[in-house]
N, C-alpha and C. Protein backbone atom coordinates (compact mmCIF):
# COMPACT_ATOMS: atom_id res chain seq x y z
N UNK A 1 100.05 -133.43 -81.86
CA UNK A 1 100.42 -132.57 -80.75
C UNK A 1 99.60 -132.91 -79.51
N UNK A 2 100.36 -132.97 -78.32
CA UNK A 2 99.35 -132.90 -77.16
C UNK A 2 98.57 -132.31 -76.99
N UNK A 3 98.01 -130.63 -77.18
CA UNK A 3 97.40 -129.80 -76.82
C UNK A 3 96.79 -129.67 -78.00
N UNK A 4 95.63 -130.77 -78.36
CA UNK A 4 95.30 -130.33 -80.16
C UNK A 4 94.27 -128.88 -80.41
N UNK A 5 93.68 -128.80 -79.26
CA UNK A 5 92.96 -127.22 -79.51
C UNK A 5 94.02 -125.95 -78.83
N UNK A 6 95.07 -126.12 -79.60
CA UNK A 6 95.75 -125.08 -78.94
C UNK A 6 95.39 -123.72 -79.57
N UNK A 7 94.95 -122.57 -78.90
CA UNK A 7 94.87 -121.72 -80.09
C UNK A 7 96.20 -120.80 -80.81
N UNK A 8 95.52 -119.87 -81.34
CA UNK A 8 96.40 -119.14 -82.28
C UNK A 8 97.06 -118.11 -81.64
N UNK A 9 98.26 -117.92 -82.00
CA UNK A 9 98.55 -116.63 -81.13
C UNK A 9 97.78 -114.89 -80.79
N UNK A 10 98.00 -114.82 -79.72
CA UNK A 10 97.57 -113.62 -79.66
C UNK A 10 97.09 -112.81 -80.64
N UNK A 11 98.31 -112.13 -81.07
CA UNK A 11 98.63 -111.03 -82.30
C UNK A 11 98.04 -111.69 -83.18
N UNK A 12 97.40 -113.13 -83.71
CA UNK A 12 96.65 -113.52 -84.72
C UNK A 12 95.28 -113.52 -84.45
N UNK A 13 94.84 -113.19 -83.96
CA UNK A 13 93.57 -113.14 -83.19
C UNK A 13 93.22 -114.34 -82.35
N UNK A 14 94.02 -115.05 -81.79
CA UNK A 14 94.12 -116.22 -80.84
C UNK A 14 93.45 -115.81 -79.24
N UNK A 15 92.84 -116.55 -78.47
CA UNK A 15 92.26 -116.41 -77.41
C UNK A 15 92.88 -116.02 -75.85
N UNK A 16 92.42 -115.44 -74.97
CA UNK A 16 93.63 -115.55 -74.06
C UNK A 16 94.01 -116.71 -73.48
N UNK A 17 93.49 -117.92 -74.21
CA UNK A 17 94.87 -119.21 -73.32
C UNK A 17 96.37 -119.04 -74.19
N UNK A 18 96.24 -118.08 -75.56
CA UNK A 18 97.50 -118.07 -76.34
C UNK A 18 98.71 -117.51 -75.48
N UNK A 19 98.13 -116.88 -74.39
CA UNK A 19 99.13 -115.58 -73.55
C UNK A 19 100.32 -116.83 -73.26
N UNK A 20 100.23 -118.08 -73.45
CA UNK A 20 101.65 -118.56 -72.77
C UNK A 20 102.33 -118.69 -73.61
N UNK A 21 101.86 -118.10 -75.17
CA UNK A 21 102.72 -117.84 -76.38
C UNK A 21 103.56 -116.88 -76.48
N UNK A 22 103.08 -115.75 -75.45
CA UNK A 22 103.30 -114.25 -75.72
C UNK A 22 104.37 -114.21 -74.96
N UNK A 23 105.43 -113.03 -75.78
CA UNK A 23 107.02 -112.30 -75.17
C UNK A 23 106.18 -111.15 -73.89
N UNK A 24 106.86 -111.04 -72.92
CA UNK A 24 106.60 -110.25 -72.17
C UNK A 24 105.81 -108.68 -72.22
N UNK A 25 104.74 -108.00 -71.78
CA UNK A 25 104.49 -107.42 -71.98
C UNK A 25 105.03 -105.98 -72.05
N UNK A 26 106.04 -105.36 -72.80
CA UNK A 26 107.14 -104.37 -73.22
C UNK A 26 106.69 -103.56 -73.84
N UNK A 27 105.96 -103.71 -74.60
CA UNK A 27 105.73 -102.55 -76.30
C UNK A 27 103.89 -102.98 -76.26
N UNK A 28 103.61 -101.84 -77.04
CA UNK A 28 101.91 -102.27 -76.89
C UNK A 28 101.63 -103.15 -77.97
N UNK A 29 100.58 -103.96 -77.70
CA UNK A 29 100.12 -104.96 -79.00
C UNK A 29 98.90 -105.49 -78.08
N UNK A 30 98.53 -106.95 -78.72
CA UNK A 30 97.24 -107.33 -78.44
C UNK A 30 97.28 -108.22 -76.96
N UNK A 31 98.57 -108.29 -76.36
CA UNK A 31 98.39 -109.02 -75.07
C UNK A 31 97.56 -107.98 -74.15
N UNK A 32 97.46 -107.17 -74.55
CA UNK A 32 97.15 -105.94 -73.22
C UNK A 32 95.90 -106.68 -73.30
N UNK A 33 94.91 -106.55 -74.32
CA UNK A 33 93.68 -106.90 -74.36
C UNK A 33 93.37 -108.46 -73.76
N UNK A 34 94.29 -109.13 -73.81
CA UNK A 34 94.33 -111.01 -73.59
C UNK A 34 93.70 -110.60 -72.37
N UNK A 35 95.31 -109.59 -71.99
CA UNK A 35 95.52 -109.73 -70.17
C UNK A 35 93.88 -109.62 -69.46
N UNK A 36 93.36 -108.14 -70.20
CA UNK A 36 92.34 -107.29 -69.56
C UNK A 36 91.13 -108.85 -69.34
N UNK A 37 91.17 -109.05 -70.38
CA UNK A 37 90.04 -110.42 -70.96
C UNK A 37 90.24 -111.80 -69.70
N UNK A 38 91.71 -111.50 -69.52
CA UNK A 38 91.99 -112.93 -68.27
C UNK A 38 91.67 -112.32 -66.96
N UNK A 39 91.76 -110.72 -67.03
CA UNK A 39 91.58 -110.51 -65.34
C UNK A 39 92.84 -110.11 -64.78
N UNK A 40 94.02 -109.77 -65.30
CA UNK A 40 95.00 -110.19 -64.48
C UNK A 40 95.72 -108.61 -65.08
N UNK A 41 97.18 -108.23 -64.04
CA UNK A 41 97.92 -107.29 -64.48
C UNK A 41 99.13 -107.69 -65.15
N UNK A 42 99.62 -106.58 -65.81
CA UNK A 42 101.35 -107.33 -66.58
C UNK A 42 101.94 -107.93 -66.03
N UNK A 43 102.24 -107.10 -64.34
CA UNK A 43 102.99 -107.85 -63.41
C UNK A 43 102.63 -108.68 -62.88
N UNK A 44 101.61 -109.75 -63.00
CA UNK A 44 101.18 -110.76 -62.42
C UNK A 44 101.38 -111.53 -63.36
N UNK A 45 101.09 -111.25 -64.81
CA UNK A 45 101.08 -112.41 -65.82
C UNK A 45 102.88 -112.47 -65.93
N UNK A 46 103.82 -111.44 -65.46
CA UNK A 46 104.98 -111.68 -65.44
C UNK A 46 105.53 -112.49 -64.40
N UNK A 47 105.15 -112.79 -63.36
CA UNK A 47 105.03 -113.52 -62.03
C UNK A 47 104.42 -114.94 -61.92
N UNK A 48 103.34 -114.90 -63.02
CA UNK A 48 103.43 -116.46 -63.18
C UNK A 48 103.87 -117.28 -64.54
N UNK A 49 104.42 -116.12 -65.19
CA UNK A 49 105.21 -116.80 -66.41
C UNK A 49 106.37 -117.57 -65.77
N UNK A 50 107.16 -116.37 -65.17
CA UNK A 50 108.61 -116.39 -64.19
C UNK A 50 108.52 -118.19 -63.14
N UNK A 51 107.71 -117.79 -62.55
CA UNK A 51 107.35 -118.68 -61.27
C UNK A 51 107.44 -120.02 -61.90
N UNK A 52 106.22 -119.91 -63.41
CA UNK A 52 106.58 -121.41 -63.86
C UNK A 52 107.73 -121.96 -64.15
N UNK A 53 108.11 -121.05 -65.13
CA UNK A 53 109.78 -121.41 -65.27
C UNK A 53 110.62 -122.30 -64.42
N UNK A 54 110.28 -121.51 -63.17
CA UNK A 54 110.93 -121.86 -62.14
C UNK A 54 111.01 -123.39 -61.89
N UNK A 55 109.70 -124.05 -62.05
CA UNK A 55 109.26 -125.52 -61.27
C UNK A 55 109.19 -126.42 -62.38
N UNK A 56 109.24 -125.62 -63.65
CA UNK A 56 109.51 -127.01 -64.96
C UNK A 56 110.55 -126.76 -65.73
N UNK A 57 110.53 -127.03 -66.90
CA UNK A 57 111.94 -127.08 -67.95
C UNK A 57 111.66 -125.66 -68.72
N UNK A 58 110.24 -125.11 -68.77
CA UNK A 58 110.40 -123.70 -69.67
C UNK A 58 111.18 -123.04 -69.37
N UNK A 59 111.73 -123.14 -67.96
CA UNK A 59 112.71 -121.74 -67.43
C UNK A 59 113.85 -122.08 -68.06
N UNK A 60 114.10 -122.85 -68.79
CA UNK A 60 115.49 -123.25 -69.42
C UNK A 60 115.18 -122.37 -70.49
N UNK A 61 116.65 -122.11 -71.33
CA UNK A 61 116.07 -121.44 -72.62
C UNK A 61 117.20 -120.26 -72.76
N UNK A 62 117.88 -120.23 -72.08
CA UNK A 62 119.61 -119.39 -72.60
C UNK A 62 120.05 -119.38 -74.37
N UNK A 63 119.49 -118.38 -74.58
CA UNK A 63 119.45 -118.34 -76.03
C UNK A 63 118.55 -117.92 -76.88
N UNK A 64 117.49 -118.34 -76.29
CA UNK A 64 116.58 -117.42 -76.72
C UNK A 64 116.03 -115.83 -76.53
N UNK A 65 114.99 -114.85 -77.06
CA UNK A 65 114.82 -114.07 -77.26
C UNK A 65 115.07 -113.14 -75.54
N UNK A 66 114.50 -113.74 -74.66
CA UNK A 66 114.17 -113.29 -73.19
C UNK A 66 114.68 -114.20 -72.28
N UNK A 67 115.26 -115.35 -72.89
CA UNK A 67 116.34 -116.06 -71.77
C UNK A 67 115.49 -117.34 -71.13
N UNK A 68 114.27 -117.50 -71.56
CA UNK A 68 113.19 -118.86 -70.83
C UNK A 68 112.33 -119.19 -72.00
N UNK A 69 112.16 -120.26 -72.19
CA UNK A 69 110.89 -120.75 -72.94
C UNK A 69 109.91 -120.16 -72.68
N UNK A 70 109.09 -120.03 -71.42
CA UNK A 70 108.21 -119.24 -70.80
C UNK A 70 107.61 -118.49 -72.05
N UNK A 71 108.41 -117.43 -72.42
CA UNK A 71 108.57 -116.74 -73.33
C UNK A 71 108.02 -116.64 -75.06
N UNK A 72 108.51 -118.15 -75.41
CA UNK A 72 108.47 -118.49 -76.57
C UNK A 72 106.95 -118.83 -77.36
N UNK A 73 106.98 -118.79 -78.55
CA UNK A 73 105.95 -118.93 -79.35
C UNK A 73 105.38 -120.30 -79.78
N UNK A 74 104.51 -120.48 -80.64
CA UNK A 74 103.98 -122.06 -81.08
C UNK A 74 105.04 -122.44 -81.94
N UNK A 75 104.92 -123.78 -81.24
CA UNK A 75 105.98 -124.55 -82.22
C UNK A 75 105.78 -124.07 -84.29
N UNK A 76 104.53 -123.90 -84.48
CA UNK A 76 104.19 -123.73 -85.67
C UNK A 76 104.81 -122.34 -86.18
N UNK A 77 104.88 -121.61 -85.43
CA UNK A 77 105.61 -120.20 -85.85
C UNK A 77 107.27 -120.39 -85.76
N UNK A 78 108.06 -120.18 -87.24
CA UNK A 78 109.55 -120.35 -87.41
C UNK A 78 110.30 -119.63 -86.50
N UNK A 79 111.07 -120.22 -85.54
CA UNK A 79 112.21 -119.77 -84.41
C UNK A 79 112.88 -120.59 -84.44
N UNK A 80 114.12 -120.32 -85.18
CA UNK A 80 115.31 -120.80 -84.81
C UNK A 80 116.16 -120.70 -83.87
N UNK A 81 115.56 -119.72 -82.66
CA UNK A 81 116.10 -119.52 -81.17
C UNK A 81 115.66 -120.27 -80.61
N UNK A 82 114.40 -120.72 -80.70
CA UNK A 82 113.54 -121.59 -79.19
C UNK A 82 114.27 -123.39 -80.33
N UNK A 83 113.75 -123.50 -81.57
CA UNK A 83 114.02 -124.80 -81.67
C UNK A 83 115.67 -124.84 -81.49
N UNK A 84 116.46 -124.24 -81.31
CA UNK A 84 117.88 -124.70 -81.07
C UNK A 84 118.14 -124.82 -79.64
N UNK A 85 117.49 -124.10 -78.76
CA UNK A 85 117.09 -124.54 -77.29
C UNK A 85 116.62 -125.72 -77.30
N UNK A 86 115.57 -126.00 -78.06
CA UNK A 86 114.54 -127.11 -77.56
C UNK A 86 115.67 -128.58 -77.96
N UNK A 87 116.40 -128.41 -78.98
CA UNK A 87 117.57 -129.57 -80.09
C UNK A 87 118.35 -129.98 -78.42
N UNK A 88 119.21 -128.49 -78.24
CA UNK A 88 119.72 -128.46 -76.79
C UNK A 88 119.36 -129.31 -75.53
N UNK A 89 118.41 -128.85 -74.83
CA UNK A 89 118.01 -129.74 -73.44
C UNK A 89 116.90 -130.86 -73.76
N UNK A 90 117.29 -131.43 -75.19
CA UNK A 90 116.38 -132.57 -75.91
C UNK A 90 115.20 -132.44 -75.62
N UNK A 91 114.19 -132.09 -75.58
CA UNK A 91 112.82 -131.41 -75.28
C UNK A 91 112.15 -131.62 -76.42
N UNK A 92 111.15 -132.70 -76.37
CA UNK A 92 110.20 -132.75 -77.86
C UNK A 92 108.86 -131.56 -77.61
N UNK A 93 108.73 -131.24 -78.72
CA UNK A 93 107.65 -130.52 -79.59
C UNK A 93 106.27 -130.97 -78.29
N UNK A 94 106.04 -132.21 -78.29
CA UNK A 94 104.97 -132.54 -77.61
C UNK A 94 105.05 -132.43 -76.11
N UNK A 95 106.55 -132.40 -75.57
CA UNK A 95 106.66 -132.07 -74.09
C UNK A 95 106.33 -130.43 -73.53
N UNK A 96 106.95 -129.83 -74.95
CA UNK A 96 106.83 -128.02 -75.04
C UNK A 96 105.30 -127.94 -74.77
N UNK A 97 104.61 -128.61 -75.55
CA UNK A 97 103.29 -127.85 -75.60
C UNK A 97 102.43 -128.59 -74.11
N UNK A 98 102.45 -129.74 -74.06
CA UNK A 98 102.38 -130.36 -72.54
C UNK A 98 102.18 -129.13 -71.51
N UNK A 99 104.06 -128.93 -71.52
CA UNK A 99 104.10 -127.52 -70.30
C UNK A 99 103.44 -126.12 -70.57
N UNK A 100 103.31 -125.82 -71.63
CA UNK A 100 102.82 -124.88 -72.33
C UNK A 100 101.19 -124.70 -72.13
N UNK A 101 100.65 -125.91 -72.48
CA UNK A 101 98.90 -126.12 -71.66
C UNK A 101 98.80 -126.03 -70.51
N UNK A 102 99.94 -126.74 -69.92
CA UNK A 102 99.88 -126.08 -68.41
C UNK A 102 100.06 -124.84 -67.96
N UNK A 103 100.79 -124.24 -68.38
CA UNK A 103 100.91 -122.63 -68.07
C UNK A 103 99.98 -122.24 -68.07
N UNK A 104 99.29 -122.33 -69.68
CA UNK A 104 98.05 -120.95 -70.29
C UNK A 104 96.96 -121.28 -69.26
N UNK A 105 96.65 -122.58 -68.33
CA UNK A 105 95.86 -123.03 -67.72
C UNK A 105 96.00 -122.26 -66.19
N UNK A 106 97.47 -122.05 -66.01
CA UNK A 106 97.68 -121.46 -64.87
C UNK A 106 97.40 -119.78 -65.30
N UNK A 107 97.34 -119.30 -66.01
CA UNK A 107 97.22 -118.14 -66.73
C UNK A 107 95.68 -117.99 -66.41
N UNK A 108 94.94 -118.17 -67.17
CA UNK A 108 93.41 -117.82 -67.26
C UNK A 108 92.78 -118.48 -66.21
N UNK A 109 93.02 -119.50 -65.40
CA UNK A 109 92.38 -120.39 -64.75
C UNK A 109 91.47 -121.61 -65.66
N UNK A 110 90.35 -122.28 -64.65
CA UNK A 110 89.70 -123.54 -64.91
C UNK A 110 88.15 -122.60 -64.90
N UNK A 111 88.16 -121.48 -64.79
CA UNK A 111 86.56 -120.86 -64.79
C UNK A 111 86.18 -121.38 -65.93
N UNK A 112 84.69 -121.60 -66.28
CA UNK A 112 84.07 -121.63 -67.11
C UNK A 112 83.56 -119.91 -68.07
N UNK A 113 83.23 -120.27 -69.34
CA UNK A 113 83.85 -118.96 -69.93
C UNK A 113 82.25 -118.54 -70.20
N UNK A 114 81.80 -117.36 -70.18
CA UNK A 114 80.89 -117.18 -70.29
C UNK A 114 80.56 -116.84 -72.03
N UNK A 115 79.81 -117.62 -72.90
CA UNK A 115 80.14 -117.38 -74.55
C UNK A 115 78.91 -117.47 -74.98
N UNK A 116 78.12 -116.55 -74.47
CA UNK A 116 76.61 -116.60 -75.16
C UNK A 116 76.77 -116.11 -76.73
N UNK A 117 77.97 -114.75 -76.46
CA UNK A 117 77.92 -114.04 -77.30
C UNK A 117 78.11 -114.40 -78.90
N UNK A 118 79.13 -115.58 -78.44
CA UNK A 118 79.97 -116.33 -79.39
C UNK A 118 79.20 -117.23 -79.61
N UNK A 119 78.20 -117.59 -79.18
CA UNK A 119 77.07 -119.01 -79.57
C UNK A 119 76.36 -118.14 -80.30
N UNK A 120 75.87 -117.30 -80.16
CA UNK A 120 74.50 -116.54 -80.96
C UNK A 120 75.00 -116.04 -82.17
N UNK A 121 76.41 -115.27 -82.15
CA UNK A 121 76.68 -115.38 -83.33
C UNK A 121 76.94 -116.67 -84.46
N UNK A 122 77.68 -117.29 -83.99
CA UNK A 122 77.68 -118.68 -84.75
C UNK A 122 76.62 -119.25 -85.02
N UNK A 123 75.68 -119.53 -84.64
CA UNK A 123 74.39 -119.43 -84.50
C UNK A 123 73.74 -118.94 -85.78
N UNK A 124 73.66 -117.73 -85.89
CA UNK A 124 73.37 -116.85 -86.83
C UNK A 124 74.21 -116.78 -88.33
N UNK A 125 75.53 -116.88 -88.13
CA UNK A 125 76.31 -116.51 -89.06
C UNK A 125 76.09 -117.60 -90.04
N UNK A 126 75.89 -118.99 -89.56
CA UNK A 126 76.27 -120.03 -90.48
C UNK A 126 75.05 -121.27 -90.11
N UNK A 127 73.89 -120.40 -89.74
CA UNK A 127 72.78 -120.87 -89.82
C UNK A 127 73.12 -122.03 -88.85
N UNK A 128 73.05 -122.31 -87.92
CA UNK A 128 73.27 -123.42 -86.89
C UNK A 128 72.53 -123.53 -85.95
N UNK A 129 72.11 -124.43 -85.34
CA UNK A 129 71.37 -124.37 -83.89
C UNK A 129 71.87 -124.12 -82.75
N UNK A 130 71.49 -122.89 -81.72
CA UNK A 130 72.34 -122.66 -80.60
C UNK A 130 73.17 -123.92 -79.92
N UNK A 131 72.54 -125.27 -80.10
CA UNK A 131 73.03 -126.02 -79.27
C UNK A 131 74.19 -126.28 -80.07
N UNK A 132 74.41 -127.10 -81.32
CA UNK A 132 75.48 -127.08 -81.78
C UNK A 132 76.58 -126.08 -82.16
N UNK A 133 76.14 -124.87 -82.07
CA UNK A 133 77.12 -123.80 -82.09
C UNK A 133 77.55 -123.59 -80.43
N UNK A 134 77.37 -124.25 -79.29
CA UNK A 134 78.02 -124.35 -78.30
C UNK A 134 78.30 -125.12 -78.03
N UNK A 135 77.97 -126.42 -79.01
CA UNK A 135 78.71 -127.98 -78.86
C UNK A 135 79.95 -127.57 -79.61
N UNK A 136 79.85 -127.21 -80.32
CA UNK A 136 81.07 -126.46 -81.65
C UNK A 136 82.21 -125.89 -80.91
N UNK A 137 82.05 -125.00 -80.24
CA UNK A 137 83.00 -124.07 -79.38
C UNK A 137 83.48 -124.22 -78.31
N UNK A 138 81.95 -125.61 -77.88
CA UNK A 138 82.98 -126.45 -76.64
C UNK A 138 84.21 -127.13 -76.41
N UNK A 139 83.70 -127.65 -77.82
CA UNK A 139 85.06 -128.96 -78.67
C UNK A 139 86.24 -127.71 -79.06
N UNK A 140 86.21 -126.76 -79.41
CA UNK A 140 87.24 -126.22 -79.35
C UNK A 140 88.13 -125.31 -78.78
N UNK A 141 87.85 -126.05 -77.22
CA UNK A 141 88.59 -124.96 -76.38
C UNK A 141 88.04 -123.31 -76.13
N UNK A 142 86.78 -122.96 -76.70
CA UNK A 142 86.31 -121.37 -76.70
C UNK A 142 86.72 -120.93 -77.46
N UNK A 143 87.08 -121.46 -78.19
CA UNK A 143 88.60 -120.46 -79.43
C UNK A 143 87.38 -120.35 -80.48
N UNK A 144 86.84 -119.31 -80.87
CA UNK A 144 86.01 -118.98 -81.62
C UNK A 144 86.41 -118.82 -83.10
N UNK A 145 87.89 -118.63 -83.07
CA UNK A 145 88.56 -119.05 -84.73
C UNK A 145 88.19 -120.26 -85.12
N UNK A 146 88.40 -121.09 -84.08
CA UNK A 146 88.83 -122.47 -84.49
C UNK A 146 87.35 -123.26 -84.65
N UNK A 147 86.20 -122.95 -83.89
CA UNK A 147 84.85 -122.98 -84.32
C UNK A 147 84.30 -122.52 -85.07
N UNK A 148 84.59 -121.55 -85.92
CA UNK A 148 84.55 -121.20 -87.01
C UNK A 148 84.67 -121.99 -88.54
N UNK A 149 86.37 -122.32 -88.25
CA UNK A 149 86.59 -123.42 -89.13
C UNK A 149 85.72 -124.96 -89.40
N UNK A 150 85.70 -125.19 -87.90
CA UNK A 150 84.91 -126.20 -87.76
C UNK A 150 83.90 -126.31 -88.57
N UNK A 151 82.63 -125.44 -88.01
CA UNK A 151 81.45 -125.67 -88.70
C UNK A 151 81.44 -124.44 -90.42
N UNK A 152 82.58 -124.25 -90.82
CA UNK A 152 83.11 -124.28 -92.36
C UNK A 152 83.01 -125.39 -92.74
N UNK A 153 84.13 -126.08 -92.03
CA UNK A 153 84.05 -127.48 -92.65
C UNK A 153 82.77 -128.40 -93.03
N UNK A 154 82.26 -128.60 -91.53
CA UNK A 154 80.71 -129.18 -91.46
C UNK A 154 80.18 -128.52 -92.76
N UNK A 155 79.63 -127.32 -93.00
CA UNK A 155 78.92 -126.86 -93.83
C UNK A 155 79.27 -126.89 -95.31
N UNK A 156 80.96 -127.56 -95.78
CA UNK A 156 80.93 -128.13 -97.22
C UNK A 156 80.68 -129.26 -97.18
N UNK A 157 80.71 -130.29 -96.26
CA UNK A 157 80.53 -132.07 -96.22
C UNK A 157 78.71 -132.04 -96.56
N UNK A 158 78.13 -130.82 -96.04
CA UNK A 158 76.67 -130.79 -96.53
C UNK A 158 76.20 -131.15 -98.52
């Protein structure tokens, strides 16, 4: 995949770059919290979902759940709405997520993330040295699931 630290969705405990995974904000669930975490309001994160649409191929998507890719979930989660779109305007898996990194990027911005919190725990949890528990989380996009796994892994190759 292009975007290999992509994280997990939202609703899975995924980070807020997942929000360009997420269906519009309608019913309560865990985007509220993404949003609060990115800074931003519904109607703004609806304004630059929309907007992107507009200037790439996500806005395509007649058929699916909300009518745009924009919209749609990780390729890894089963939709037979978005992949019969995607079959449709021939669109590979790796172009989706391409535009898709671009969004979540236009979403949260290029700030640097402030993750002491998330170093000290890792840190602690799995016996590590601050530095490599923020070399750890660097390599994975901030996604603190996915640094997790990581130094799991590291810690059976021991």
């Amino acid at each position: 995949m292009v975007w290999e630290d992509a994280p997990s969705h939202v609703c899975r405990g995924g980070d807020k770059r997942a929000m360009t995974f997420c269906c519009p904000p309608v019913k309560p669930c865990p985007i509220t919290l993404a949003l609060e975490d990115a800074g931003i309001s519904a109607q703004e994160y609806v304004e630059i979902k929309e907007n992107f649409g507009k200037k790439t191929r996500l806005g395509e998507g007649e058929g699916t759940c909300f009518g745009s890719l924009v919209w749609c979930c990780k390729p890894s989660k089963p939709c037979p709405l978005r992949d019969m779109v995607l079959r449709r305007i021939e669109m590979t898996t790796d172009e989706y997520m391409n535009l898709k990194h671009q969004l979540s990027q236009e979403l949260v911005g290029h700030d640097p993330v402030n993750n002491e919190a998330d170093i000290k725990a890792l840190s602690e949890t799995f016996n590590v040295s601050l530095d490599e528990a923020a070399q750890v989380l660097s390599e994975c996009g901030n996604d603190i699931k996915t640094a997790i796994k990581i130094i799991r892994m590291k810690n059976l190759e021991l």
